[in-house]
N, C-alpha and C. Protein backbone atom coordinates (compact mmCIF):
# COMPACT_ATOMS: atom_id res chain seq x y z
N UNK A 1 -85.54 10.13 37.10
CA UNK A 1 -85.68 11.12 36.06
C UNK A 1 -85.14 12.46 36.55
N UNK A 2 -84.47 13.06 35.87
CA UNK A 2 -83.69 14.16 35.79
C UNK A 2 -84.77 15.32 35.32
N UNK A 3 -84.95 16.25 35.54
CA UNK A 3 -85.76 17.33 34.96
C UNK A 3 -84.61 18.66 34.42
N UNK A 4 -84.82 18.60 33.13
CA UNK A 4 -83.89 19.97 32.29
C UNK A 4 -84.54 20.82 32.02
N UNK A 5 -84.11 22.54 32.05
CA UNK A 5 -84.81 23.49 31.62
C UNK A 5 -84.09 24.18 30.25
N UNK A 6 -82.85 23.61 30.08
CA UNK A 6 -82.20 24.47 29.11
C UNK A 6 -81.25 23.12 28.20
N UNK A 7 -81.21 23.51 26.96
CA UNK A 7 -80.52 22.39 25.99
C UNK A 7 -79.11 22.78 26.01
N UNK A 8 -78.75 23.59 26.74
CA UNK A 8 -77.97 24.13 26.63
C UNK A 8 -76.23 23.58 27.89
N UNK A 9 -77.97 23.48 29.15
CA UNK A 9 -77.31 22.27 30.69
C UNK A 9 -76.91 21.03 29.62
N UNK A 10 -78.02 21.04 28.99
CA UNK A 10 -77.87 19.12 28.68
C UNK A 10 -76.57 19.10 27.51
N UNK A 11 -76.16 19.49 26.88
CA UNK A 11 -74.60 19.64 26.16
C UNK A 11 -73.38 19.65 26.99
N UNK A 12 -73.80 20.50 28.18
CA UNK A 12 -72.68 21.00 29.25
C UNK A 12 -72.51 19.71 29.53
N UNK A 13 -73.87 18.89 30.11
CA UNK A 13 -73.54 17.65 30.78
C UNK A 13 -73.18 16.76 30.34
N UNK A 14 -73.28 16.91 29.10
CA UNK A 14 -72.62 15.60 27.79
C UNK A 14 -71.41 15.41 27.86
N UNK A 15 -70.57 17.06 27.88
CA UNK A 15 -69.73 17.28 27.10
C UNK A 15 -68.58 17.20 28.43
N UNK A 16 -69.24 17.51 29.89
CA UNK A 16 -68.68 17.07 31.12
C UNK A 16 -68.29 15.39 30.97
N UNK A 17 -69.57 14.50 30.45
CA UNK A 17 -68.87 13.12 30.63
C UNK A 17 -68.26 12.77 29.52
N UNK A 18 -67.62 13.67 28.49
CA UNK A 18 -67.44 12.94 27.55
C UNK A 18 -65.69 13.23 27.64
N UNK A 19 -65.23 14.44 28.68
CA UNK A 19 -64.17 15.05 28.96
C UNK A 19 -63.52 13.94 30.46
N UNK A 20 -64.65 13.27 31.25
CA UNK A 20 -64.34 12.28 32.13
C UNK A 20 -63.64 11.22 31.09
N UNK A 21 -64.61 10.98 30.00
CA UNK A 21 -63.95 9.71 29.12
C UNK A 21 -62.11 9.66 28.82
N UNK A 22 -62.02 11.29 28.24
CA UNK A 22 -60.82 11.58 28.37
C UNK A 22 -59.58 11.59 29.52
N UNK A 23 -59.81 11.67 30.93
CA UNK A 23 -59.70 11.84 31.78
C UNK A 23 -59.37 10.09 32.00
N UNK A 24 -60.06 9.19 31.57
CA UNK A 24 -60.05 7.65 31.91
C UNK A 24 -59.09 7.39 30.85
N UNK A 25 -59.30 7.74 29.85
CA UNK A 25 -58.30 7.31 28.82
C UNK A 25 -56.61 7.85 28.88
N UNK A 26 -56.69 8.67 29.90
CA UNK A 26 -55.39 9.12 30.02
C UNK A 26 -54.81 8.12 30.88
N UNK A 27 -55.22 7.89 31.85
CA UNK A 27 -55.03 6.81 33.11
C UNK A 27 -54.88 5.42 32.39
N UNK A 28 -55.68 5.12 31.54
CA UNK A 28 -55.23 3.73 30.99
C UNK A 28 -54.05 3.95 30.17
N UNK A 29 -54.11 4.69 29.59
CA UNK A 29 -53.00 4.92 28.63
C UNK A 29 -51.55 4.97 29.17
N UNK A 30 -51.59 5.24 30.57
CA UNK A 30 -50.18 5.33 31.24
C UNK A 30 -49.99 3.70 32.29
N UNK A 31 -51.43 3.64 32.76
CA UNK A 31 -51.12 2.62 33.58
C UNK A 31 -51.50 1.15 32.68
N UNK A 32 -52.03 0.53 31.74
CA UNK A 32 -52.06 -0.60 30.87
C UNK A 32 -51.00 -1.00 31.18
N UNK A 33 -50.81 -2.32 31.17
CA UNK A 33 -49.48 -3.40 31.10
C UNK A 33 -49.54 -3.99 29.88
N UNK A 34 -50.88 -4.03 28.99
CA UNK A 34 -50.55 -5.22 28.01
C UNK A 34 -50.68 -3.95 26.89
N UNK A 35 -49.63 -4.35 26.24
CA UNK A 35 -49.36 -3.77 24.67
C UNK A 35 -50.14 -3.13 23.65
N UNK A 36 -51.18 -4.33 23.46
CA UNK A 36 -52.15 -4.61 22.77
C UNK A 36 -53.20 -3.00 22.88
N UNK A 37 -53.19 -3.55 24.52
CA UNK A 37 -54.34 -2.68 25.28
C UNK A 37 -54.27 -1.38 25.18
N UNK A 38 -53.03 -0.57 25.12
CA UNK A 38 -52.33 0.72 25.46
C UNK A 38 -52.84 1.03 23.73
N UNK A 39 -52.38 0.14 22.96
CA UNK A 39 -52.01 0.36 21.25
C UNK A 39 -53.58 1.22 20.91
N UNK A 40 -54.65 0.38 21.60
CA UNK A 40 -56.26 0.66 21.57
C UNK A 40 -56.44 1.59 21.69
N UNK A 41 -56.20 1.49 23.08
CA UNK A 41 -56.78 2.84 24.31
C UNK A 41 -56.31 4.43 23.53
N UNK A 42 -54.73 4.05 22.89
CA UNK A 42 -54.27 5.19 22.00
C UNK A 42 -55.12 5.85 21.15
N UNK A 43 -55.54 5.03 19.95
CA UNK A 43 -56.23 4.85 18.90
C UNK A 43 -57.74 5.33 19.51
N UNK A 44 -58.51 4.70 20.60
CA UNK A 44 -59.61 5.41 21.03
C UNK A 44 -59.61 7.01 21.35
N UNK A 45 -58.96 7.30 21.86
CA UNK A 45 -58.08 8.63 22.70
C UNK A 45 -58.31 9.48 21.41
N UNK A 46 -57.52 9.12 20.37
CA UNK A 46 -57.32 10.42 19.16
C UNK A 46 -58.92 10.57 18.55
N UNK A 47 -59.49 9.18 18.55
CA UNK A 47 -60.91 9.67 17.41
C UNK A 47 -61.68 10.29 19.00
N UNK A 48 -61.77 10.12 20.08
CA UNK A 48 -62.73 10.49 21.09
C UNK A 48 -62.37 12.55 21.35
N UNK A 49 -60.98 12.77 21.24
CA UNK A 49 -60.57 13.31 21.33
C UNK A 49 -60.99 14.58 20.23
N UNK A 50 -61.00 14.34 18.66
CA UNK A 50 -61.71 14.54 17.78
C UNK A 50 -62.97 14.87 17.71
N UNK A 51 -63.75 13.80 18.01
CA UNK A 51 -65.14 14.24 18.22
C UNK A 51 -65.72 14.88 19.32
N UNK A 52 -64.75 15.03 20.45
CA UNK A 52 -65.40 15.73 21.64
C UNK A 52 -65.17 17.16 21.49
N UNK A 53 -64.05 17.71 20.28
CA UNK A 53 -63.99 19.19 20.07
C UNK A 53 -64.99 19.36 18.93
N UNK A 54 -65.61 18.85 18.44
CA UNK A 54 -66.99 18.73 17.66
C UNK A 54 -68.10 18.98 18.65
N UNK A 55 -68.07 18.59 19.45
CA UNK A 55 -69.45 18.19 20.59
C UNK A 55 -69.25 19.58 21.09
N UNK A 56 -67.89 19.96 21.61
CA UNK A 56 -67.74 21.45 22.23
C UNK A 56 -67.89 22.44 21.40
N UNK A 57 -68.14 22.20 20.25
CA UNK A 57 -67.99 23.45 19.07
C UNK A 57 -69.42 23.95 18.92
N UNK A 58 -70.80 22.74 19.29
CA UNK A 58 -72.10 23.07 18.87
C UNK A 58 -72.74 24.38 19.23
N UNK A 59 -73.30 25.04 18.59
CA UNK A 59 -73.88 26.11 18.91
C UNK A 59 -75.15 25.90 19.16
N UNK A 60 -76.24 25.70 20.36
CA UNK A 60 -77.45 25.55 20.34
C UNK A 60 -78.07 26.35 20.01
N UNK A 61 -77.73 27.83 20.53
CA UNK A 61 -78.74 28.82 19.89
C UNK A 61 -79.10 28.77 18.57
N UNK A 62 -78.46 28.17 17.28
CA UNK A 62 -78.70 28.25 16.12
C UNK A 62 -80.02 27.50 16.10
N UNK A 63 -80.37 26.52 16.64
CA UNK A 63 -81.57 25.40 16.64
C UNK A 63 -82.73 25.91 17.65
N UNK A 64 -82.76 26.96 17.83
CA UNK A 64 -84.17 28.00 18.36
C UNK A 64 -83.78 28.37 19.62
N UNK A 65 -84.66 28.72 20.76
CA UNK A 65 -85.04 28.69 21.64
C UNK A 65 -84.46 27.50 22.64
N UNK A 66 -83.74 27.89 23.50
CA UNK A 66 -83.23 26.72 24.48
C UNK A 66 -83.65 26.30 25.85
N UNK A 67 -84.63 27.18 26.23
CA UNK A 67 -85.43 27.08 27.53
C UNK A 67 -86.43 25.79 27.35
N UNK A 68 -86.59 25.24 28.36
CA UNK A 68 -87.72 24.48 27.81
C UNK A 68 -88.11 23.42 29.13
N UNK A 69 -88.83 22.42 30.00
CA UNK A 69 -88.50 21.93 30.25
C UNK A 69 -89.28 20.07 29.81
N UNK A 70 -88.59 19.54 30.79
CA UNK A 70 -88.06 18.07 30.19
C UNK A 70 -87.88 16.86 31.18
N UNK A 71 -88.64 16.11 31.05
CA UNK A 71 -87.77 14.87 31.76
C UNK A 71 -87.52 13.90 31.06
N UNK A 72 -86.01 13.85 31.43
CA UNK A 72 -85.26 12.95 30.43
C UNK A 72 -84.41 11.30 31.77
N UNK A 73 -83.85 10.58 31.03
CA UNK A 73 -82.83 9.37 31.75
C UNK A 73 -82.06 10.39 32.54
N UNK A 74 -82.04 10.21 33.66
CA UNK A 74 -80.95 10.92 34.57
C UNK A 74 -79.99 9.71 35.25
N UNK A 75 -78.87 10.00 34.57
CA UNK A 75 -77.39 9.35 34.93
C UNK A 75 -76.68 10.19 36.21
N UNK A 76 -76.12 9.40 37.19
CA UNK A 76 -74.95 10.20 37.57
C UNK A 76 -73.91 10.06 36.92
N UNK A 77 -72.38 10.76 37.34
CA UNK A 77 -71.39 10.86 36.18
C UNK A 77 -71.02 9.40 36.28
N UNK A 78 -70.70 8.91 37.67
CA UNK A 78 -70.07 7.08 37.67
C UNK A 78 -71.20 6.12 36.94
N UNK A 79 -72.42 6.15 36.46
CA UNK A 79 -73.09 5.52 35.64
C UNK A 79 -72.64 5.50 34.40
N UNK A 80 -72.37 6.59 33.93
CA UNK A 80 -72.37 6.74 32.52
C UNK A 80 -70.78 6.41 32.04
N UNK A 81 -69.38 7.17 32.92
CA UNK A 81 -68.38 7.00 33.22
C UNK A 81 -67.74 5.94 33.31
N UNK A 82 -67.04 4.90 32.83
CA UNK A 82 -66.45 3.84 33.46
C UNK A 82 -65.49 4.32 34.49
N UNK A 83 -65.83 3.78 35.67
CA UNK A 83 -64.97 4.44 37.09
C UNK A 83 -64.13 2.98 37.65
N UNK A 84 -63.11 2.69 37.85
CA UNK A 84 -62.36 1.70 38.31
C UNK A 84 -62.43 0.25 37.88
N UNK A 85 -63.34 0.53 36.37
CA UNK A 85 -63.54 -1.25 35.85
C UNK A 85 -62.16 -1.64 35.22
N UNK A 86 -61.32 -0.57 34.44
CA UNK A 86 -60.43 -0.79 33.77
C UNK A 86 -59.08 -0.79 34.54
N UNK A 87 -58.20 -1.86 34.38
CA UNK A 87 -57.16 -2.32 35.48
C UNK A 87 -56.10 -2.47 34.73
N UNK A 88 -54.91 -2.66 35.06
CA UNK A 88 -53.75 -2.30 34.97
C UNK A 88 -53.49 -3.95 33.95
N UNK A 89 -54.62 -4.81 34.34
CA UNK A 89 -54.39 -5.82 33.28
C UNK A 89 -55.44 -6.27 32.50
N UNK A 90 -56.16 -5.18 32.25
CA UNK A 90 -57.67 -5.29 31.61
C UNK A 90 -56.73 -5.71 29.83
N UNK A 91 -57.67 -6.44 29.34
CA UNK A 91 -57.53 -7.07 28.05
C UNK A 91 -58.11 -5.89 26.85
N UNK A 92 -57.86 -6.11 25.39
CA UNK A 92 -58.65 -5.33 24.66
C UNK A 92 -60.03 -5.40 24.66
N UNK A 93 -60.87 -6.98 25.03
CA UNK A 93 -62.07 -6.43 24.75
C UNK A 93 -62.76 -6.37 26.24
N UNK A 94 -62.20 -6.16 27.30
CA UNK A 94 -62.27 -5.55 28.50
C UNK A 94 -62.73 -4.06 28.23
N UNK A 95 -61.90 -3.21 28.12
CA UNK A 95 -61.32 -2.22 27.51
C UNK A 95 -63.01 -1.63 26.50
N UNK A 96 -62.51 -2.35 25.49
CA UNK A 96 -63.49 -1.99 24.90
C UNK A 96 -65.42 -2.19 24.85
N UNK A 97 -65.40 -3.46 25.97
CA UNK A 97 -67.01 -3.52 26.58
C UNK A 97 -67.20 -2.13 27.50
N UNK A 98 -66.59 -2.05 27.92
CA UNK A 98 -66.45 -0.43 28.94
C UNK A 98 -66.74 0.21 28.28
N UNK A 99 -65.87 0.88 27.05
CA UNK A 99 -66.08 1.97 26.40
C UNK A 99 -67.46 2.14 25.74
N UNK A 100 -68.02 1.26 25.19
CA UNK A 100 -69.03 0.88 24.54
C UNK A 100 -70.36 0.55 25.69
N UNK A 101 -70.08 -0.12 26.52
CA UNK A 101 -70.80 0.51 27.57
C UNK A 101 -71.21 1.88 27.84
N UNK A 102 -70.09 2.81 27.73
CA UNK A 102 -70.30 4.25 27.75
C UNK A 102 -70.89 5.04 26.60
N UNK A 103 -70.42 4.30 25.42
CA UNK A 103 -71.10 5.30 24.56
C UNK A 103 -72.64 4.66 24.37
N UNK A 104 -73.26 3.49 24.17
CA UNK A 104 -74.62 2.90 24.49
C UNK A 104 -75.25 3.67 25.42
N UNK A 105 -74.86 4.37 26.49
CA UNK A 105 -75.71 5.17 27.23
C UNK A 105 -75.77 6.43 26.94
N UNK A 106 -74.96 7.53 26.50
CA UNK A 106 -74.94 8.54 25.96
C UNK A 106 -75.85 8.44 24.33
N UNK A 107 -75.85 7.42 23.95
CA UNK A 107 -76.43 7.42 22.67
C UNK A 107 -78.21 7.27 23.39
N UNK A 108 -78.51 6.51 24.36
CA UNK A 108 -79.54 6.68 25.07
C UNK A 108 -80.29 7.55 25.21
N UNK A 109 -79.25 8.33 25.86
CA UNK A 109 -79.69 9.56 26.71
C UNK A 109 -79.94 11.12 25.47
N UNK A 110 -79.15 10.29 24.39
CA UNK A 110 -79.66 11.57 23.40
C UNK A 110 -80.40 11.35 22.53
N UNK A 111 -81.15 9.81 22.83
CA UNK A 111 -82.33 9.20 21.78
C UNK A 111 -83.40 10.02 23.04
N UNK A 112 -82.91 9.90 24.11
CA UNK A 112 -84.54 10.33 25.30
C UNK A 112 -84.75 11.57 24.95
N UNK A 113 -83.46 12.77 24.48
CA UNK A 113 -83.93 13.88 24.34
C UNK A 113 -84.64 14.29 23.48
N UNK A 114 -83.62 13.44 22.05
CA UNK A 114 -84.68 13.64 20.74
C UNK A 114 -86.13 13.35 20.90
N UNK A 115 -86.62 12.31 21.36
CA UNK A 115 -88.02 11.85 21.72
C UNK A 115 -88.71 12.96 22.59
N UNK A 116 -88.33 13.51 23.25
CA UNK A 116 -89.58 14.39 24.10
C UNK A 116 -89.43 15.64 23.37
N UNK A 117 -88.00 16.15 21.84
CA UNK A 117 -88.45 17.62 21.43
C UNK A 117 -89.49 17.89 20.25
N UNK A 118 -90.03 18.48 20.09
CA UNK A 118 -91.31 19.40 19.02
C UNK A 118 -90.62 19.72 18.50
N UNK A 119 -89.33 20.58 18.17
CA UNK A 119 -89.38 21.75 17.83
C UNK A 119 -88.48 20.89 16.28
N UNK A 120 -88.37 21.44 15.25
CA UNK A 120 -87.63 20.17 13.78
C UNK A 120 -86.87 20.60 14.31
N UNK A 121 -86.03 21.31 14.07
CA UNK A 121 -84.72 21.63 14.43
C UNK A 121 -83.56 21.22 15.69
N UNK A 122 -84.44 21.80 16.69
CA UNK A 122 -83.80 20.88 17.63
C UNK A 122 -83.64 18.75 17.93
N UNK A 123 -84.89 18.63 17.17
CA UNK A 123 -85.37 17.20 17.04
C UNK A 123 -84.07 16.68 16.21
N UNK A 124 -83.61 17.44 14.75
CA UNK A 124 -82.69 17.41 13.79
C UNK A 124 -81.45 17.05 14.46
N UNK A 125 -81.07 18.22 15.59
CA UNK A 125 -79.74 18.00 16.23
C UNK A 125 -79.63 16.83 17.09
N UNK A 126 -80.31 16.15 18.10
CA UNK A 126 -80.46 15.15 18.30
C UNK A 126 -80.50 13.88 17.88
N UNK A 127 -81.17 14.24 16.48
CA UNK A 127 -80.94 13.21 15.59
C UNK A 127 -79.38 12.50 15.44
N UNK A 128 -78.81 13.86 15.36
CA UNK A 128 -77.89 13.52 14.59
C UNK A 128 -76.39 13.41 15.54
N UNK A 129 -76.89 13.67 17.03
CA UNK A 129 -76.24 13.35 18.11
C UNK A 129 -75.90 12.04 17.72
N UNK A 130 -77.92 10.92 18.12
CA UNK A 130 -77.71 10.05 17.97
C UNK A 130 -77.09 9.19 16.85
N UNK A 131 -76.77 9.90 15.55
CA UNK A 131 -75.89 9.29 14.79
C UNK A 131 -74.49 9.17 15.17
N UNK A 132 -74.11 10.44 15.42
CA UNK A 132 -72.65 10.14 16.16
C UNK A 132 -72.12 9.15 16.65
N UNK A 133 -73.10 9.22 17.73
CA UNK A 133 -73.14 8.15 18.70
C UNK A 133 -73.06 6.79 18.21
N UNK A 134 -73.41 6.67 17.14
CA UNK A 134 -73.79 5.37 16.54
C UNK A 134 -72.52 5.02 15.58
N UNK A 135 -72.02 6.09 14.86
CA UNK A 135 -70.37 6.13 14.22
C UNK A 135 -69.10 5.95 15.09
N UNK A 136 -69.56 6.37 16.41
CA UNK A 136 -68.33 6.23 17.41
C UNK A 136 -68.29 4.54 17.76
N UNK A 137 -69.66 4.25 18.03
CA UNK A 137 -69.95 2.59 18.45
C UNK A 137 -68.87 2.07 17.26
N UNK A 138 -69.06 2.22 15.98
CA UNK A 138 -68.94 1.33 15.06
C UNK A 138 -67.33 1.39 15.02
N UNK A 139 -66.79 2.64 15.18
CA UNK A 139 -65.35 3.38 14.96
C UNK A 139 -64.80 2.15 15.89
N UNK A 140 -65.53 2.22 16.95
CA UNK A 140 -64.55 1.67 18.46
C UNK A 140 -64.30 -0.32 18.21
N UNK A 141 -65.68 -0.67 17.53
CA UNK A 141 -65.76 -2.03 17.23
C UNK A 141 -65.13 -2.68 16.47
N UNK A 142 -64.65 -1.47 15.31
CA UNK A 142 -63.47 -1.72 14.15
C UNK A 142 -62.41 -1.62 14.69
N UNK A 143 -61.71 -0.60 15.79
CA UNK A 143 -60.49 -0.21 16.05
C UNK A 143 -60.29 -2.19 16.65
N UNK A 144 -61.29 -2.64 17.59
CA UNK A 144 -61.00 -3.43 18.24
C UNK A 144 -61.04 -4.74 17.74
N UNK A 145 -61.62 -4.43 16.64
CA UNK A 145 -61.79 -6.13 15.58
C UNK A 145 -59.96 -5.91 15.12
N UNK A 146 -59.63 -4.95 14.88
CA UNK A 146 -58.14 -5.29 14.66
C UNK A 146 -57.51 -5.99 15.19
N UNK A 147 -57.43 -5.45 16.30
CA UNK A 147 -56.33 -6.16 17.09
C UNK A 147 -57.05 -7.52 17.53
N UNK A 148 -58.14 -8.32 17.08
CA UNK A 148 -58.56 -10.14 17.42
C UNK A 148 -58.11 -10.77 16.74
């Protein structure tokens, strides 16, 4: 368990692994061999890409008071991160158990926050983290039912 004092760390730290995601998706995107895979990884890249200048745009102060503290799921970044699973001949649904791997834990980790806040508002934003989270799952499952 991780202990947070500010909602403010816990966005930073989101928004740190969600900029690693980008960071992985660039690397597949150049190094992929199979067609298919690259066509994906593309297609993941633009909607992740999208929603992570959403994630960077949030303003917490609007949702009260950001001090607070908390123990929440504490990830390191290679937990949450897919770090060296994806290979130069990883398949689409290679590819995409990874990714989804990644977002299943971030959707986690912002169901643990919603659960320990009081406050509606902040409870609200969490909420609706975890919806995200839950539109990206579905986004990524469709991109990849295509190409089967």
């Amino acid at each position: 368990m991780i202990s947070y004092t500010d909602l403010k760390d816990i966005l930073k730290i989101t928004v740190a692994w969600e900029k690693k995601l980008t960071d992985l998706y660039d690397v597949a995107e150049f190094g992929l061999k199979n067609t298919q895979s690259k066509q994906i990884i593309n297609q993941l890249k633009e909607n992740h890409i999208e929603r992570l200048s959403i994630l960077e745009n949030i303003q917490i102060e609007k949702y009260g008071r950001t001090e607070w503290m908390l123990h929440a799921l504490g990830y390191k970044d290679e937990e949450i991160v897919p770090q060296k699973k994806i290979t130069r001949e990883s398949t689409p649904s290679d590819i995409a158990a990874q990714i989804l791997d990644y977002e299943e834990k971030l959707k986690g980790f912002y169901q643990s926050i919603h659960d320990r806040l009081v406050t509606a508002a902040q409870k609200e934003l969490f909420a609706s983290l975890v919806k995200f989270k839950e539109l990206q799952i579905e986004n990524i499952k469709n991109i990849v039912s295509e190409y089967s």
